[in-house]
PDB file of N, CA and C in Angstrom:
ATOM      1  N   UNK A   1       2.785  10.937   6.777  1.00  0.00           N
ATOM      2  CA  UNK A   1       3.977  11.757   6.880  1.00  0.00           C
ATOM      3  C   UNK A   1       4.071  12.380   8.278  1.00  0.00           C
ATOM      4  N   UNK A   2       2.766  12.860   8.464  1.00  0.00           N
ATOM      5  CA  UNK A   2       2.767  13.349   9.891  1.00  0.00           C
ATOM      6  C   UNK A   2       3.303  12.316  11.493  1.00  0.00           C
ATOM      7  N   UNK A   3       2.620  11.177  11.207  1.00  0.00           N
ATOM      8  CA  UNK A   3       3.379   9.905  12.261  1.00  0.00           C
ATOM      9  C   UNK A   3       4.688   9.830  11.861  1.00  0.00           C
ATOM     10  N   UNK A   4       5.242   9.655  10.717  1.00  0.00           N
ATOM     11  CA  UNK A   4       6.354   9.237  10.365  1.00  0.00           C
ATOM     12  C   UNK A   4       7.387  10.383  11.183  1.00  0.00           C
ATOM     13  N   UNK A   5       7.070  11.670  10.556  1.00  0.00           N
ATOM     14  CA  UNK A   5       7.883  13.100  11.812  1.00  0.00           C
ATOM     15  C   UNK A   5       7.685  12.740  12.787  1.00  0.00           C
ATOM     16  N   UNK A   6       6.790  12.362  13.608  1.00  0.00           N
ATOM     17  CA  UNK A   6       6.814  12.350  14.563  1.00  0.00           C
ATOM     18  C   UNK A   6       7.440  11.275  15.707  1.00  0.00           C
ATOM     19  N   UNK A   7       7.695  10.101  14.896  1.00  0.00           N
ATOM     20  CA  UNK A   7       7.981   9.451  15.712  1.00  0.00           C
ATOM     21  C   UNK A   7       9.998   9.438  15.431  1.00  0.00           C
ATOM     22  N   UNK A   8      10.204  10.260  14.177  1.00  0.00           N
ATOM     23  CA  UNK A   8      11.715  10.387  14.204  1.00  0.00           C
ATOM     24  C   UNK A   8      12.349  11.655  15.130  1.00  0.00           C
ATOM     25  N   UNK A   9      10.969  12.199  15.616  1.00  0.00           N
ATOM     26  CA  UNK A   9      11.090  13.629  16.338  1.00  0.00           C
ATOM     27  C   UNK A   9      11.185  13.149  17.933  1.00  0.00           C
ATOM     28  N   UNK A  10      10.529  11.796  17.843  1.00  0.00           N
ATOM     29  CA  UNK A  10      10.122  11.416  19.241  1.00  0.00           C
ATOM     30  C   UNK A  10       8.643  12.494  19.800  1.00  0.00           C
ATOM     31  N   UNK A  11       7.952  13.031  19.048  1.00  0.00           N
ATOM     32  CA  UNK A  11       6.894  13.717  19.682  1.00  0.00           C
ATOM     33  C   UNK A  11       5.639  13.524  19.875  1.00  0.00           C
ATOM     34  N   UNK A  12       5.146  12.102  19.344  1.00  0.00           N
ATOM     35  CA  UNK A  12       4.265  11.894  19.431  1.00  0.00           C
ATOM     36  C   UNK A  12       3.925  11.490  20.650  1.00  0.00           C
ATOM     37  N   UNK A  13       2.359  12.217  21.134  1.00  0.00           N
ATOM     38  CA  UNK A  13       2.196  11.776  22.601  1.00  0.00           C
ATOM     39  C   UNK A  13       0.869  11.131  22.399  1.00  0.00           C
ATOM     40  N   UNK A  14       0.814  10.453  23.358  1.00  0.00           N
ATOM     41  CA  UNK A  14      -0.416   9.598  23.936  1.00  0.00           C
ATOM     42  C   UNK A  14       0.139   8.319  23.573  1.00  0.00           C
ATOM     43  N   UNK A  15      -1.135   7.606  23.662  1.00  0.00           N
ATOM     44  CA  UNK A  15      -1.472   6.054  23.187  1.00  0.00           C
ATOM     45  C   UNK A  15      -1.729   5.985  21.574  1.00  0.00           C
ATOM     46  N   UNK A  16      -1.524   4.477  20.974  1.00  0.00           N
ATOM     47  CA  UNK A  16      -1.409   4.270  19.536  1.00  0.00           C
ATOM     48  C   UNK A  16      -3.244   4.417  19.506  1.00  0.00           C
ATOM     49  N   UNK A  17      -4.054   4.189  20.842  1.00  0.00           N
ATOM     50  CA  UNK A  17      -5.231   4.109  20.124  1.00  0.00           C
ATOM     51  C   UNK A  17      -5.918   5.744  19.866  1.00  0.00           C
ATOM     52  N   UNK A  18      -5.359   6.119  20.616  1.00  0.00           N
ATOM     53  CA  UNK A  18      -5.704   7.645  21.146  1.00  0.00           C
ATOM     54  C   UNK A  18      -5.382   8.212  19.491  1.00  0.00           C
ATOM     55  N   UNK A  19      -3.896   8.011  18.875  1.00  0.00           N
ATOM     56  CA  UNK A  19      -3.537   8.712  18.016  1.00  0.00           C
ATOM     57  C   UNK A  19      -4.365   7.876  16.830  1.00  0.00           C
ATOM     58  N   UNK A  20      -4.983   6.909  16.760  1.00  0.00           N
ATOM     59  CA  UNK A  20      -5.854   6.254  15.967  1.00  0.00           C
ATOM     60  C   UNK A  20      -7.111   6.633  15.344  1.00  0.00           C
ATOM     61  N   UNK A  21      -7.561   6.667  17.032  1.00  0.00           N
ATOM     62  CA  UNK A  21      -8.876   7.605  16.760  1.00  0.00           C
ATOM     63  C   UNK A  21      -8.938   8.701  16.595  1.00  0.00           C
ATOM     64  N   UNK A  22      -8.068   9.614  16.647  1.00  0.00           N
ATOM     65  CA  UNK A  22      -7.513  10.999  16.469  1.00  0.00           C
ATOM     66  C   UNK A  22      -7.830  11.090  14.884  1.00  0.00           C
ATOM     67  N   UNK A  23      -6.367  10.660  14.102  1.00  0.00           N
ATOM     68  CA  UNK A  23      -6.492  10.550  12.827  1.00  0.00           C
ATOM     69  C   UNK A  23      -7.654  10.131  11.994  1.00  0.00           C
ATOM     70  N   UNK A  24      -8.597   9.197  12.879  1.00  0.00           N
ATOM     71  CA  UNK A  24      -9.708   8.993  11.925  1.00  0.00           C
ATOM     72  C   UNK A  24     -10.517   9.818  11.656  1.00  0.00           C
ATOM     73  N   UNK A  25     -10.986  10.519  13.035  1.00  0.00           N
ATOM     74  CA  UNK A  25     -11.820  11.379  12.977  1.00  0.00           C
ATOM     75  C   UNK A  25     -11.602  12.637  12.132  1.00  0.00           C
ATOM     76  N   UNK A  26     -10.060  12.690  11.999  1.00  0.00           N
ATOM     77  CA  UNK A  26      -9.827  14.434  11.115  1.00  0.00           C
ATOM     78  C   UNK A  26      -9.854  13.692   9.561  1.00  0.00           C
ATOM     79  N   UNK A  27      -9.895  12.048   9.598  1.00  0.00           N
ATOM     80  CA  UNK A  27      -9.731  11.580   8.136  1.00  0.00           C
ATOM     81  C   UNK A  27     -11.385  11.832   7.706  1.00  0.00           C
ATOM     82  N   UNK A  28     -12.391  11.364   8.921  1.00  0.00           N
ATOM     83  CA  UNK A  28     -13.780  11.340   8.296  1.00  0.00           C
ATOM     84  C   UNK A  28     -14.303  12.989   7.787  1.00  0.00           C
ATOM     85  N   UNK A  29     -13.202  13.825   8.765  1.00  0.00           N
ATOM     86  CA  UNK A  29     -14.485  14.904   8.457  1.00  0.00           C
ATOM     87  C   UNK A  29     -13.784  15.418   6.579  1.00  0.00           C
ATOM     88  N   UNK A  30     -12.523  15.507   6.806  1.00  0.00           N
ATOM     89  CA  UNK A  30     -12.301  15.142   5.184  1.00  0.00           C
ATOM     90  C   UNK A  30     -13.263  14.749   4.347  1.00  0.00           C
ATOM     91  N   UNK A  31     -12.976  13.283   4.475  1.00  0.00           N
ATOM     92  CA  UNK A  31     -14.143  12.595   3.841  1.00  0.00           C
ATOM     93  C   UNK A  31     -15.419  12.950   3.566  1.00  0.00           C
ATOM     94  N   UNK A  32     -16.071  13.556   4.781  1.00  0.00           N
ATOM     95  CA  UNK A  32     -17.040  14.034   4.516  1.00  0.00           C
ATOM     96  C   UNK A  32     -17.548  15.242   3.581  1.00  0.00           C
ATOM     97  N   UNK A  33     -16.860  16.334   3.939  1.00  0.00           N
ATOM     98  CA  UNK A  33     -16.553  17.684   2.896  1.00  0.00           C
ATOM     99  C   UNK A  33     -16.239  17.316   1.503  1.00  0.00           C
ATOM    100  N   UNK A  34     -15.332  16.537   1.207  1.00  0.00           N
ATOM    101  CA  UNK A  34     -14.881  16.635  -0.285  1.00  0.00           C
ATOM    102  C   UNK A  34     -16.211  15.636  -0.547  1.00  0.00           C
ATOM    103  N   UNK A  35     -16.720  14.498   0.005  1.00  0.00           N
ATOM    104  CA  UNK A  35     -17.742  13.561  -0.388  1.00  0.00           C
ATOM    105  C   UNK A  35     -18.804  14.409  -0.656  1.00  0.00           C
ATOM    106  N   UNK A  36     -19.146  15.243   0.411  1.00  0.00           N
ATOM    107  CA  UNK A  36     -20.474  16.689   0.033  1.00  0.00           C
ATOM    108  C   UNK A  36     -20.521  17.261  -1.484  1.00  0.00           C
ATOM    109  N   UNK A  37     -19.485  17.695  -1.139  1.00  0.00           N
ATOM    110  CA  UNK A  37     -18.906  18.599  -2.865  1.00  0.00           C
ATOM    111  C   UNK A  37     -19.174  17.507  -4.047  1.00  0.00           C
ATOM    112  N   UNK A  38     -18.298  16.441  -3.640  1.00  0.00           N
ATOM    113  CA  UNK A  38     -18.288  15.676  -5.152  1.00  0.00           C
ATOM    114  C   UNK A  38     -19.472  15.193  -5.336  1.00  0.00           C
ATOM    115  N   UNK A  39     -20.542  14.747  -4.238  1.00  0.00           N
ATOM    116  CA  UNK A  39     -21.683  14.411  -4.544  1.00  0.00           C
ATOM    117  C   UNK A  39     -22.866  15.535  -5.441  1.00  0.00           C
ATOM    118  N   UNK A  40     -22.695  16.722  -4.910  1.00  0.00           N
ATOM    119  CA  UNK A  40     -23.318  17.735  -5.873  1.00  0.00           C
ATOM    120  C   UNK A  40     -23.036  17.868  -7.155  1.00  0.00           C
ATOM    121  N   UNK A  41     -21.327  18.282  -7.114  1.00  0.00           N
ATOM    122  CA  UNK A  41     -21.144  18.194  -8.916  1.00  0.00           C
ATOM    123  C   UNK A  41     -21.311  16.941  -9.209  1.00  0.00           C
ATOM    124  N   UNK A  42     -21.321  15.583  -9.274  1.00  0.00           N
ATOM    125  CA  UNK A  42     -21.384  15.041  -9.800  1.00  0.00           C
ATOM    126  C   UNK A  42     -22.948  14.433 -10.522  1.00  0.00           C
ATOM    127  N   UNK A  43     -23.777  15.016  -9.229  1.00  0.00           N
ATOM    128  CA  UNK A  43     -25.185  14.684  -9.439  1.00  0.00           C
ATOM    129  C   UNK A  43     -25.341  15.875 -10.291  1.00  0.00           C
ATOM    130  N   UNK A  44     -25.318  17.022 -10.459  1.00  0.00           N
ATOM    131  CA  UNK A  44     -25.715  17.930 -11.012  1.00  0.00           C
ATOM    132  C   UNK A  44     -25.233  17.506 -12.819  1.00  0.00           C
ATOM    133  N   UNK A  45     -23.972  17.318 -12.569  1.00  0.00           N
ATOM    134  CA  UNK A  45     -23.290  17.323 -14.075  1.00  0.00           C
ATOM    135  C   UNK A  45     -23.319  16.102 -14.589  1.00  0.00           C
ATOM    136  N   UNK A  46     -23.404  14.689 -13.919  1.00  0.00           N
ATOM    137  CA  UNK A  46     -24.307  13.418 -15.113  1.00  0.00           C
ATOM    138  C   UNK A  46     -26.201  13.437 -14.417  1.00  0.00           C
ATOM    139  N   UNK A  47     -26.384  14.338 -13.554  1.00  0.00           N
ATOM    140  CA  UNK A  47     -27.905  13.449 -13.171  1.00  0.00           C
ATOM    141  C   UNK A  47     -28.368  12.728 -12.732  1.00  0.00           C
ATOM    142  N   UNK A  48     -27.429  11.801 -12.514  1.00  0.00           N
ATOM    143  CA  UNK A  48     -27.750  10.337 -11.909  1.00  0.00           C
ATOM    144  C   UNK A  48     -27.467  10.422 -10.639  1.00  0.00           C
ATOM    145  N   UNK A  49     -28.025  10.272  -9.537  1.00  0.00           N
ATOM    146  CA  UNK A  49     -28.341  10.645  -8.155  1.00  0.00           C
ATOM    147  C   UNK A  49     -27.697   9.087  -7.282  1.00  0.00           C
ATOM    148  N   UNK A  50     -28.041   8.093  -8.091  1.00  0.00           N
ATOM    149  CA  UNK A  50     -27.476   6.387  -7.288  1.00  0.00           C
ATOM    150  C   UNK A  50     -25.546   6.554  -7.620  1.00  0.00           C
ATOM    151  N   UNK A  51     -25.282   6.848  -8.965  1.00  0.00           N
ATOM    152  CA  UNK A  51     -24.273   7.058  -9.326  1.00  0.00           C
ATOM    153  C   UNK A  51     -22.818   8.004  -8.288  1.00  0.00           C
ATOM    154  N   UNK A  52     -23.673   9.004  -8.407  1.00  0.00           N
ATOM    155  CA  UNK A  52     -22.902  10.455  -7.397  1.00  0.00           C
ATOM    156  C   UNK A  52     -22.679  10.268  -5.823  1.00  0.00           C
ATOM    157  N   UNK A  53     -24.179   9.206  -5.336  1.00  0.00           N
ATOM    158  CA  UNK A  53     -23.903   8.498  -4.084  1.00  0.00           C
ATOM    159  C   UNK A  53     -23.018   7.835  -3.843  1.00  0.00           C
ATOM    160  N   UNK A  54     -22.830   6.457  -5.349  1.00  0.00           N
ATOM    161  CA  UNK A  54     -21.852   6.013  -4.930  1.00  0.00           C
ATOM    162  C   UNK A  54     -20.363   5.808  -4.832  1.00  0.00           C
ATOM    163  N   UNK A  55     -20.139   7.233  -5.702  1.00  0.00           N
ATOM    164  CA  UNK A  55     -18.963   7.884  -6.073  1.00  0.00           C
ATOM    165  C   UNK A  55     -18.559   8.253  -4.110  1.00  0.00           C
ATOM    166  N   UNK A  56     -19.351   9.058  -3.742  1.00  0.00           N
ATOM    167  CA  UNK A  56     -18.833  10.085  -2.778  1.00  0.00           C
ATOM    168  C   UNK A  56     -18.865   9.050  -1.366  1.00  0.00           C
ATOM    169  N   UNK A  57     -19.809   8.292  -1.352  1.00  0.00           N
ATOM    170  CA  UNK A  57     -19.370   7.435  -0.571  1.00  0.00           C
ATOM    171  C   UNK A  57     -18.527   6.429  -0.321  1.00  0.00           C
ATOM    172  N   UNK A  58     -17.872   6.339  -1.682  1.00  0.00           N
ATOM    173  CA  UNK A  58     -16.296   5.705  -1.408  1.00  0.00           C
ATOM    174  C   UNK A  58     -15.651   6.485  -1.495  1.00  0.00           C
ATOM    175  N   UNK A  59     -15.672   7.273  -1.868  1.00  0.00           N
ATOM    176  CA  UNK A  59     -14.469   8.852  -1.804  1.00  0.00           C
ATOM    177  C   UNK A  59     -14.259   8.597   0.063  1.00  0.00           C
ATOM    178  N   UNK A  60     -15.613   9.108   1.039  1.00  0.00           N
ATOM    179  CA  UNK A  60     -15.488   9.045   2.496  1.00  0.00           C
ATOM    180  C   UNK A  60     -14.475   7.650   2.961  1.00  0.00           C
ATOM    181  N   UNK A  61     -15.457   6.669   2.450  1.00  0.00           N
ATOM    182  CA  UNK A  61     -14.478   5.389   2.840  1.00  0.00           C
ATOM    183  C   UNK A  61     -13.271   5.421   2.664  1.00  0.00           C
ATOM    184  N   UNK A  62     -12.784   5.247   1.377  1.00  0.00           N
ATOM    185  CA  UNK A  62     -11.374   5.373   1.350  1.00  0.00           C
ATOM    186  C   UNK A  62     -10.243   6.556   1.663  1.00  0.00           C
ATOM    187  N   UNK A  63     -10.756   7.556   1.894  1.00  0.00           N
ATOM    188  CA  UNK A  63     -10.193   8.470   3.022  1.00  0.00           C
ATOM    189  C   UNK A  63     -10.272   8.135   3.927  1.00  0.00           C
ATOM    190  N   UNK A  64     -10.949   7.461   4.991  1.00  0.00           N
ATOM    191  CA  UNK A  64     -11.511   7.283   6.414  1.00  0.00           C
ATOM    192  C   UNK A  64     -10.145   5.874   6.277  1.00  0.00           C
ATOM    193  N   UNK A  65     -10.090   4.878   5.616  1.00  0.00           N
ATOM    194  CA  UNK A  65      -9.422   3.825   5.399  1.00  0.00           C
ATOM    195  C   UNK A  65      -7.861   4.158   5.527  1.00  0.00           C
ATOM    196  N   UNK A  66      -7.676   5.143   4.339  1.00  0.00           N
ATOM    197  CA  UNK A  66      -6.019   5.544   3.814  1.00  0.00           C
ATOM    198  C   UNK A  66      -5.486   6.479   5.292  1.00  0.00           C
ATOM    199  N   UNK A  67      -6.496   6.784   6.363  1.00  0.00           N
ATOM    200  CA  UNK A  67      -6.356   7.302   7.209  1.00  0.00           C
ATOM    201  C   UNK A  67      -5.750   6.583   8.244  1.00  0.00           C
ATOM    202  N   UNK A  68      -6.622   5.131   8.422  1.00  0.00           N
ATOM    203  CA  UNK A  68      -6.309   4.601   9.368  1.00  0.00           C
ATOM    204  C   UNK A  68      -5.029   3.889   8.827  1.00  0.00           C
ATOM    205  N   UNK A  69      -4.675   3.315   7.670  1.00  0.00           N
ATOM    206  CA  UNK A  69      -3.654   2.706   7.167  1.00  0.00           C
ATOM    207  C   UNK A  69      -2.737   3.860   7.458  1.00  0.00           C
ATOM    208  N   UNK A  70      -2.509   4.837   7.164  1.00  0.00           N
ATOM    209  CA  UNK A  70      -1.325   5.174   7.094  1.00  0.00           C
ATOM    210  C   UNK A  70      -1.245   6.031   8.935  1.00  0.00           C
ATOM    211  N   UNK A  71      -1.632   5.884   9.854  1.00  0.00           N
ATOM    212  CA  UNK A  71      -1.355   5.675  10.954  1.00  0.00           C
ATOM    213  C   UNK A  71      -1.004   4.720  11.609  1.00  0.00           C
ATOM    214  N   UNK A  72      -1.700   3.424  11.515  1.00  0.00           N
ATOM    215  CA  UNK A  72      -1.067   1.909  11.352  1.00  0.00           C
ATOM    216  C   UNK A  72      -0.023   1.540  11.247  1.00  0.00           C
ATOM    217  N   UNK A  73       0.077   2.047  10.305  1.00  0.00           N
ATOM    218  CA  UNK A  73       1.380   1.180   9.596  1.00  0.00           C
ATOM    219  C   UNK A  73       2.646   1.963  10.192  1.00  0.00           C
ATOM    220  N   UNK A  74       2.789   3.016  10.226  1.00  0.00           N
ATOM    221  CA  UNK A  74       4.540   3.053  10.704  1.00  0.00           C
ATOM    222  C   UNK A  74       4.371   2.988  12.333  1.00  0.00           C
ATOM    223  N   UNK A  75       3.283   3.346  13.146  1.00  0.00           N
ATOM    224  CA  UNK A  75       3.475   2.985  14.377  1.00  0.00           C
ATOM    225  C   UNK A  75       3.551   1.766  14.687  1.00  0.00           C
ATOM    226  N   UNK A  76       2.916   0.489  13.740  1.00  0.00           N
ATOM    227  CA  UNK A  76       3.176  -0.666  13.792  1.00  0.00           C
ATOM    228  C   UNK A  76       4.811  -1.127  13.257  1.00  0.00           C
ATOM    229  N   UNK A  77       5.671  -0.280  12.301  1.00  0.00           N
ATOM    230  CA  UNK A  77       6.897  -0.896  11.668  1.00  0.00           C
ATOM    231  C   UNK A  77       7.480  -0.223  12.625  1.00  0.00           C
ATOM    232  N   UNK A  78       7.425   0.766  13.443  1.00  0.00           N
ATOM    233  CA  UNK A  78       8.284   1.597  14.148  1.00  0.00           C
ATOM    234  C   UNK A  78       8.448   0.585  15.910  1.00  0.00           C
ATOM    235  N   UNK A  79       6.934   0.005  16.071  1.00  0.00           N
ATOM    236  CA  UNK A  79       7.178  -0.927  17.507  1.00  0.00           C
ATOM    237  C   UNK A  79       8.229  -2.336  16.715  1.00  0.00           C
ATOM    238  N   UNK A  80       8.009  -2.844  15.290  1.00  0.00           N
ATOM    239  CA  UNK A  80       8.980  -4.012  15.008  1.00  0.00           C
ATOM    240  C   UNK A  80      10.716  -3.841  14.913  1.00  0.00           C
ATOM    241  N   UNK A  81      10.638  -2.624  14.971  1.00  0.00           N
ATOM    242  CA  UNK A  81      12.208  -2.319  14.621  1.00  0.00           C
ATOM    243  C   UNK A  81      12.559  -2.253  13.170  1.00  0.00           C
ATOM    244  N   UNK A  82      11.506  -1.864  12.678  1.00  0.00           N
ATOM    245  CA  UNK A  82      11.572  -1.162  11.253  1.00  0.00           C
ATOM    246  C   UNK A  82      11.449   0.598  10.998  1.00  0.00           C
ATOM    247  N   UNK A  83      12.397   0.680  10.229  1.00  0.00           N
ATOM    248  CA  UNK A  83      12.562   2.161  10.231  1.00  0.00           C
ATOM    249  C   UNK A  83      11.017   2.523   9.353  1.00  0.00           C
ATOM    250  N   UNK A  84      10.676   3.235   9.512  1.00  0.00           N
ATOM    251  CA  UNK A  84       9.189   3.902   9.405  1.00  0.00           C
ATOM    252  C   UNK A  84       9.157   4.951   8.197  1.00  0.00           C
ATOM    253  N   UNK A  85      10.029   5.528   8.095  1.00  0.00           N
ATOM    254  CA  UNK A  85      10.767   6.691   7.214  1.00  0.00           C
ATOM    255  C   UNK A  85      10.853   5.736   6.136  1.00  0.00           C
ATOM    256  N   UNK A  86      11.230   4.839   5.677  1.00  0.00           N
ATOM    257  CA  UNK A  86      12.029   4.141   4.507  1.00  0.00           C
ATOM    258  C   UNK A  86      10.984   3.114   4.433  1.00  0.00           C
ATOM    259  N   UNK A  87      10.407   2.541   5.278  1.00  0.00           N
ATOM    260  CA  UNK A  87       9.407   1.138   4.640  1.00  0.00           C
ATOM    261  C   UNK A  87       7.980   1.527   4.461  1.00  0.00           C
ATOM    262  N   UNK A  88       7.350   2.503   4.886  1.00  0.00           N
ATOM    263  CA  UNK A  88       6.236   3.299   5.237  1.00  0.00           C
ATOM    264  C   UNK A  88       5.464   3.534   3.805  1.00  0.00           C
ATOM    265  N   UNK A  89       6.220   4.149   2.470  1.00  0.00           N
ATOM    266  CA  UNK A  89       5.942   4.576   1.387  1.00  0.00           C
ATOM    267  C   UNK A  89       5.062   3.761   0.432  1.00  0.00           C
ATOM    268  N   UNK A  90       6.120   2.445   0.402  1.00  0.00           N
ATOM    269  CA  UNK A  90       5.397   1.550  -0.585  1.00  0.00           C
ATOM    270  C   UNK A  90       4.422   0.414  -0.162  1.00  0.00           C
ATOM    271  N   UNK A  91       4.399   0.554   1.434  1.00  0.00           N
ATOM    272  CA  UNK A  91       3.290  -0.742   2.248  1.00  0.00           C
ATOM    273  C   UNK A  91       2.133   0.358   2.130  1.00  0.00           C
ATOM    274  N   UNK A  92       1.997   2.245   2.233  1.00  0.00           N
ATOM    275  CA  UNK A  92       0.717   3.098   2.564  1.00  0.00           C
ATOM    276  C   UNK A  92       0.398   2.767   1.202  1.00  0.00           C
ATOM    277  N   UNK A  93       0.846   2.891  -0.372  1.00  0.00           N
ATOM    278  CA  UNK A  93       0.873   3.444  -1.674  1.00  0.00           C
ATOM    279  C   UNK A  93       0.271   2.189  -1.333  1.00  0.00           C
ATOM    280  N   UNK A  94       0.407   1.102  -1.878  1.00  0.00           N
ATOM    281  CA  UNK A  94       0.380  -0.070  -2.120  1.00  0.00           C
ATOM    282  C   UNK A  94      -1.353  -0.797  -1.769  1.00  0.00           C
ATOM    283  N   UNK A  95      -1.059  -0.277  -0.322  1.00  0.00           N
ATOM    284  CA  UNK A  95      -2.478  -0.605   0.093  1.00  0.00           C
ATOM    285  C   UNK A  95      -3.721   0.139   0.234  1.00  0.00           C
ATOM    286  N   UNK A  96      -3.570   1.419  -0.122  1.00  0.00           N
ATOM    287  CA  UNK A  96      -4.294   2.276  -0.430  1.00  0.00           C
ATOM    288  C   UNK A  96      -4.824   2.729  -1.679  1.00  0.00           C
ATOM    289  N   UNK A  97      -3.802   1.731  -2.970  1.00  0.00           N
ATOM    290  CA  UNK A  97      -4.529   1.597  -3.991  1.00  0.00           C
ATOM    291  C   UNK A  97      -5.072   0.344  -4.219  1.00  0.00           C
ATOM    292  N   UNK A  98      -4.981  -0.742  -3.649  1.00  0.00           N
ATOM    293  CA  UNK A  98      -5.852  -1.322  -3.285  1.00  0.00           C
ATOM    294  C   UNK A  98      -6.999  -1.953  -2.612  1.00  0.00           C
ATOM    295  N   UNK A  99      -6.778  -1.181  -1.941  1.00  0.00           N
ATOM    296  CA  UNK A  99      -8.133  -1.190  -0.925  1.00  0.00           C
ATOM    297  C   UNK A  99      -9.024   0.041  -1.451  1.00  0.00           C
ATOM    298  N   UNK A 100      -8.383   1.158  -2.325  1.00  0.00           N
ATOM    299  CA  UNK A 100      -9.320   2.099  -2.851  1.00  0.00           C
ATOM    300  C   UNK A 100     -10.333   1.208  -3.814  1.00  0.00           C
ATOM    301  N   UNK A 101      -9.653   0.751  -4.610  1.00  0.00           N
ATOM    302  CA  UNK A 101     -10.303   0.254  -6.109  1.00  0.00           C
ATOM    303  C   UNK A 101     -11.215  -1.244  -5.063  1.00  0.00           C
ATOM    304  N   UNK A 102     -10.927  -1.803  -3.884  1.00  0.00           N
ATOM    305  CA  UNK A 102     -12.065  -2.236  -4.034  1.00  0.00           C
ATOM    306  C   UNK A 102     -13.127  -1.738  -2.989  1.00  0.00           C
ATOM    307  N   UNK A 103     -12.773  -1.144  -2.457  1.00  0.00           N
ATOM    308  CA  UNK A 103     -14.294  -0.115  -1.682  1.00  0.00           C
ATOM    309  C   UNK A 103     -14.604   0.321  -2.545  1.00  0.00           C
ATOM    310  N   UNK A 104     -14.147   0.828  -3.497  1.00  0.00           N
ATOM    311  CA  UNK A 104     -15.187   1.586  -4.435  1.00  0.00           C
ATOM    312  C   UNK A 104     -16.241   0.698  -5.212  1.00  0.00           C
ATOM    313  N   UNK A 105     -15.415  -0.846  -6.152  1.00  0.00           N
ATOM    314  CA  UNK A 105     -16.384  -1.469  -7.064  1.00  0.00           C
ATOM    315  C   UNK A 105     -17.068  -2.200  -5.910  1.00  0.00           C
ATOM    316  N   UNK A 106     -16.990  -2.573  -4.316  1.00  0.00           N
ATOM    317  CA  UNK A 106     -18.088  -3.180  -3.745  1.00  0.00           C
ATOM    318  C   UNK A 106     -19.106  -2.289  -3.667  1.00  0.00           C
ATOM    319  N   UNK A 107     -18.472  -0.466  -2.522  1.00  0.00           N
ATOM    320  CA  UNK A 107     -19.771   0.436  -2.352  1.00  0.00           C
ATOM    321  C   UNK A 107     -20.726   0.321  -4.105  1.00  0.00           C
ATOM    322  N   UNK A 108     -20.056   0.346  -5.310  1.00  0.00           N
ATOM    323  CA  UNK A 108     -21.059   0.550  -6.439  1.00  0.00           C
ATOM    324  C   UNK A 108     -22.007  -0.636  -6.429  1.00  0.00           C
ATOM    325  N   UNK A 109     -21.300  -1.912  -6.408  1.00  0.00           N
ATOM    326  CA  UNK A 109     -21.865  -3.210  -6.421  1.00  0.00           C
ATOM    327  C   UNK A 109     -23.464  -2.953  -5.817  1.00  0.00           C
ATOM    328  N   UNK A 110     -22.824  -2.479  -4.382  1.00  0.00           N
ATOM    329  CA  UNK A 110     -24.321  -2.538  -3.346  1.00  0.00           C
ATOM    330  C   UNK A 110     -25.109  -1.333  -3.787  1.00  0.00           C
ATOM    331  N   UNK A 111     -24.618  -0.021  -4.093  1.00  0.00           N
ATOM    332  CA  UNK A 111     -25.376   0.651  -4.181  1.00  0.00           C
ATOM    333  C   UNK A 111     -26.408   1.062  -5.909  1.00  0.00           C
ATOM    334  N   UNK A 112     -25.595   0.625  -7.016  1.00  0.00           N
ATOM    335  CA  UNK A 112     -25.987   0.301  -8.397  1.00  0.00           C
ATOM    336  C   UNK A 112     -26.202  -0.901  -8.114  1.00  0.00           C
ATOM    337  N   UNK A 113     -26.507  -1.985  -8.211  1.00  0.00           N
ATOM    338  CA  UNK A 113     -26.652  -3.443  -8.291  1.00  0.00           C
ATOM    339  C   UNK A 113     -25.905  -3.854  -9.085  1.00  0.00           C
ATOM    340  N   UNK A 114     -24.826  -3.256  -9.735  1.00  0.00           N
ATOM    341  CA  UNK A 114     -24.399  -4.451 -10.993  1.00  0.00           C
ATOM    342  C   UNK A 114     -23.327  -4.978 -10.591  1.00  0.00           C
TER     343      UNK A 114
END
């Protein structure tokens, strides 16, 4: 939402990589905090310590991910001559629930074995 204002504002400054790495970094530390938290309650309240890992470490991923996607994507529809405002919604939704559901069952894959 924030790229999307901004680029109907015209205010976004710098470079696409600049604003890339920008967004990731405020996506990881996200990631990181709520991943902290959920890793405690969750270890605390089932016990299972492999489980809560691998909850919170796709929690990080797919924040760190839905981060970079949804910076991506309208600075990329906005250089094609696609309005950014209107196509932006259902390409971020779309791929951010799928790319959630599978970072999550690979991180479990590797980190539970099953």
């Amino acid at each position: 939402a924030i790229i999307v204002q901004g680029l109907a504002n015209d205010d976004l400054k710098g470079s696409i990589s600049n604003r890339l790495i920008k967004e990731m970094l405020l996506a990881a530390l996200n990631g990181l905090i709520l991943g902290l938290v959920l890793l405690v309650f969750t270890w605390f309240w089932q016990g299972n310590f492999p489980a809560a890992l691998a909850i919170s470490i796709s929690l990080v991923v797919v924040i760190i991910v839905a981060g970079i996607i949804g910076t991506f994507i309208p600075l990329f529809l906005n250089k094609r001559g696609i309005d950014p405002a209107i196509a932006t919604g259902p390409f971020i939704t779309t791929s951010n629930d799928i790319f959630g559901i599978l970072i999550y069952f690979w991180i479990a894959k590797v980190i539970l074995g099953i």
